[in-house]
C-alpha atoms as a PDB file:
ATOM      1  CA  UNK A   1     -52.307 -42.125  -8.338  1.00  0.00           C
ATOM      2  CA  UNK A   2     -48.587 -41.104  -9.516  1.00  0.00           C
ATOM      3  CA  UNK A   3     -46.511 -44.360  -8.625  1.00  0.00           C
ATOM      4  CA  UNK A   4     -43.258 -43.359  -7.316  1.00  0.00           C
ATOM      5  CA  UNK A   5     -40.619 -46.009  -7.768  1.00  0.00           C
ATOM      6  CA  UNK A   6     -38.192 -45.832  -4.519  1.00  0.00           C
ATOM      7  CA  UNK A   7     -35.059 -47.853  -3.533  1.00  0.00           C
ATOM      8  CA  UNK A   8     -34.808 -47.359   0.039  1.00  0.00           C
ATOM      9  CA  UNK A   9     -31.121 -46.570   1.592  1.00  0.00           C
ATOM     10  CA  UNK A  10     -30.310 -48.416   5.683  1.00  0.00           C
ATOM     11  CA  UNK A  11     -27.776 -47.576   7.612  1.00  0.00           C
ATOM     12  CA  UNK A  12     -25.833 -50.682   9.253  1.00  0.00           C
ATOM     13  CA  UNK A  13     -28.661 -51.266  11.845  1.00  0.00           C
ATOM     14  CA  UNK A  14     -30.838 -51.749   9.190  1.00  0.00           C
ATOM     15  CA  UNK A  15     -32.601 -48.163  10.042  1.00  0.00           C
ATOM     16  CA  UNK A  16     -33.932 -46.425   6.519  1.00  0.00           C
ATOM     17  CA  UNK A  17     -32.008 -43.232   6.140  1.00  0.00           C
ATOM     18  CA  UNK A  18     -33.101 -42.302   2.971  1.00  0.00           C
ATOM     19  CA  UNK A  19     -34.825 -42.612  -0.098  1.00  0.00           C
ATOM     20  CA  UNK A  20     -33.505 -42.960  -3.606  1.00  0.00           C
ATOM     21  CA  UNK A  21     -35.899 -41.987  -6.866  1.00  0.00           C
ATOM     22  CA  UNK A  22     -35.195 -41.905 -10.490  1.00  0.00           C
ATOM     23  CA  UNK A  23     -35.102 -38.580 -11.791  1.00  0.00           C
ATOM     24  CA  UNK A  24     -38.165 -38.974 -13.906  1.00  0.00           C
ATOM     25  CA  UNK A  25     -39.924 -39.473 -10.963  1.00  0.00           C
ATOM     26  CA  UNK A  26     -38.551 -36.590  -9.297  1.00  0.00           C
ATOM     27  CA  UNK A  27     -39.900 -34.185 -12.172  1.00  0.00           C
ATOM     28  CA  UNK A  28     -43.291 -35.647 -12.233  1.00  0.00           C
ATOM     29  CA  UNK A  29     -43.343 -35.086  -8.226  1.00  0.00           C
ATOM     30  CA  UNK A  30     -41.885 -31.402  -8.718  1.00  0.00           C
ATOM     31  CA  UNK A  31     -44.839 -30.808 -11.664  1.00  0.00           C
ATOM     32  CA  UNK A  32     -47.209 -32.097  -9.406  1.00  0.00           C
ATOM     33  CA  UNK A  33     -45.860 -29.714  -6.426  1.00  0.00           C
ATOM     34  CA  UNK A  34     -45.810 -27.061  -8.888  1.00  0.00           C
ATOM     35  CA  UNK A  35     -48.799 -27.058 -10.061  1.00  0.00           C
ATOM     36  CA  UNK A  36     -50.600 -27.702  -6.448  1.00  0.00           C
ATOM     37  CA  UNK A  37     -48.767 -24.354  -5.342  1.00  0.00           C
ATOM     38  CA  UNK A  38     -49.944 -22.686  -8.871  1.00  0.00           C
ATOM     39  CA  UNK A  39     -53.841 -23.743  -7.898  1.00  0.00           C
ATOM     40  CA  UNK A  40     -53.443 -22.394  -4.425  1.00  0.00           C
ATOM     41  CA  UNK A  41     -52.377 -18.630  -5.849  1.00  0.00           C
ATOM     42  CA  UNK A  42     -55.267 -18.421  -8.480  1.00  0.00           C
ATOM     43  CA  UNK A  43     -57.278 -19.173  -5.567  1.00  0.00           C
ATOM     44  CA  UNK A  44     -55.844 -16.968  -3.066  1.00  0.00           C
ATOM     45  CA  UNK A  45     -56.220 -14.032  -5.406  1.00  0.00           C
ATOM     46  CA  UNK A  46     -59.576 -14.872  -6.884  1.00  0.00           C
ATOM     47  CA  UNK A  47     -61.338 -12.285  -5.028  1.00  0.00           C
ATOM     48  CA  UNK A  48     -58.716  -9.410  -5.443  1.00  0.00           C
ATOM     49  CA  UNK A  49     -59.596  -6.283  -7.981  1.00  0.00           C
ATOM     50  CA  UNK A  50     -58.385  -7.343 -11.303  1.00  0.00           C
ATOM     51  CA  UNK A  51     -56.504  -4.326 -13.481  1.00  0.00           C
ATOM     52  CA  UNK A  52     -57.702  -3.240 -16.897  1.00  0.00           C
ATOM     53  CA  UNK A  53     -55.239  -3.718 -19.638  1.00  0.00           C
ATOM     54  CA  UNK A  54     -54.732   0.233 -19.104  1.00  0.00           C
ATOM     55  CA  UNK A  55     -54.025  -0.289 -15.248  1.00  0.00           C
ATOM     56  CA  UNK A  56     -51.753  -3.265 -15.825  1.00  0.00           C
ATOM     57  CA  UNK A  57     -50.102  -1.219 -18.412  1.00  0.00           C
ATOM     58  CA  UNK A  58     -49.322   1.440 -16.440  1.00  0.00           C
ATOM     59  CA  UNK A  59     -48.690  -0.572 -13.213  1.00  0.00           C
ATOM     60  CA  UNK A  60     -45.997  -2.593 -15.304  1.00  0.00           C
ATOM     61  CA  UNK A  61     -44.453   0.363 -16.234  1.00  0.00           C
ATOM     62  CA  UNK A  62     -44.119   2.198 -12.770  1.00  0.00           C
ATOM     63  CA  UNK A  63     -42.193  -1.325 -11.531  1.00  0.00           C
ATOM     64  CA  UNK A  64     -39.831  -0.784 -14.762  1.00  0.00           C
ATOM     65  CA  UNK A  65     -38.878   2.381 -13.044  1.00  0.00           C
ATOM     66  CA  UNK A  66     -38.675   1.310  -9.727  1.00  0.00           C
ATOM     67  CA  UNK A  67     -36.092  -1.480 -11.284  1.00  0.00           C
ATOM     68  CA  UNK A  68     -33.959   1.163 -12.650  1.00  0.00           C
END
């Protein structure tokens, strides 16, 4: 389990209003978020038609020429 390191920021009621983390932490979160949301599109697209190198070619090329 990732251990996230948090210093905890109260307002003068003593209500927690936010959270601090270091930055390290941060990055490992955002990898971990990244990477979840990575997993989730191979999966979504897992059953879709996959191109030959020829298709992929050519589709490539038709969205160059859309771009211009």
């Amino acid at each position: 389990m990732l251990q996230i390191r948090k210093n905890y920021i109260i307002d003068e009621t003593r209500n927690m209003i936010a959270v601090q983390i270091p930055v390290e932490d941060f990055n490992k979160i955002e990898e971990v978020i990244e990477n979840y949301g990575l997993a989730k599109l191979i999966d979504d697209v897992k059953e879709e038609k996959s191109f030959t190198v020829q298709e992929a070619k050519r589709f490539y090329k038709s969205l160059k020429k859309k771009e211009l």
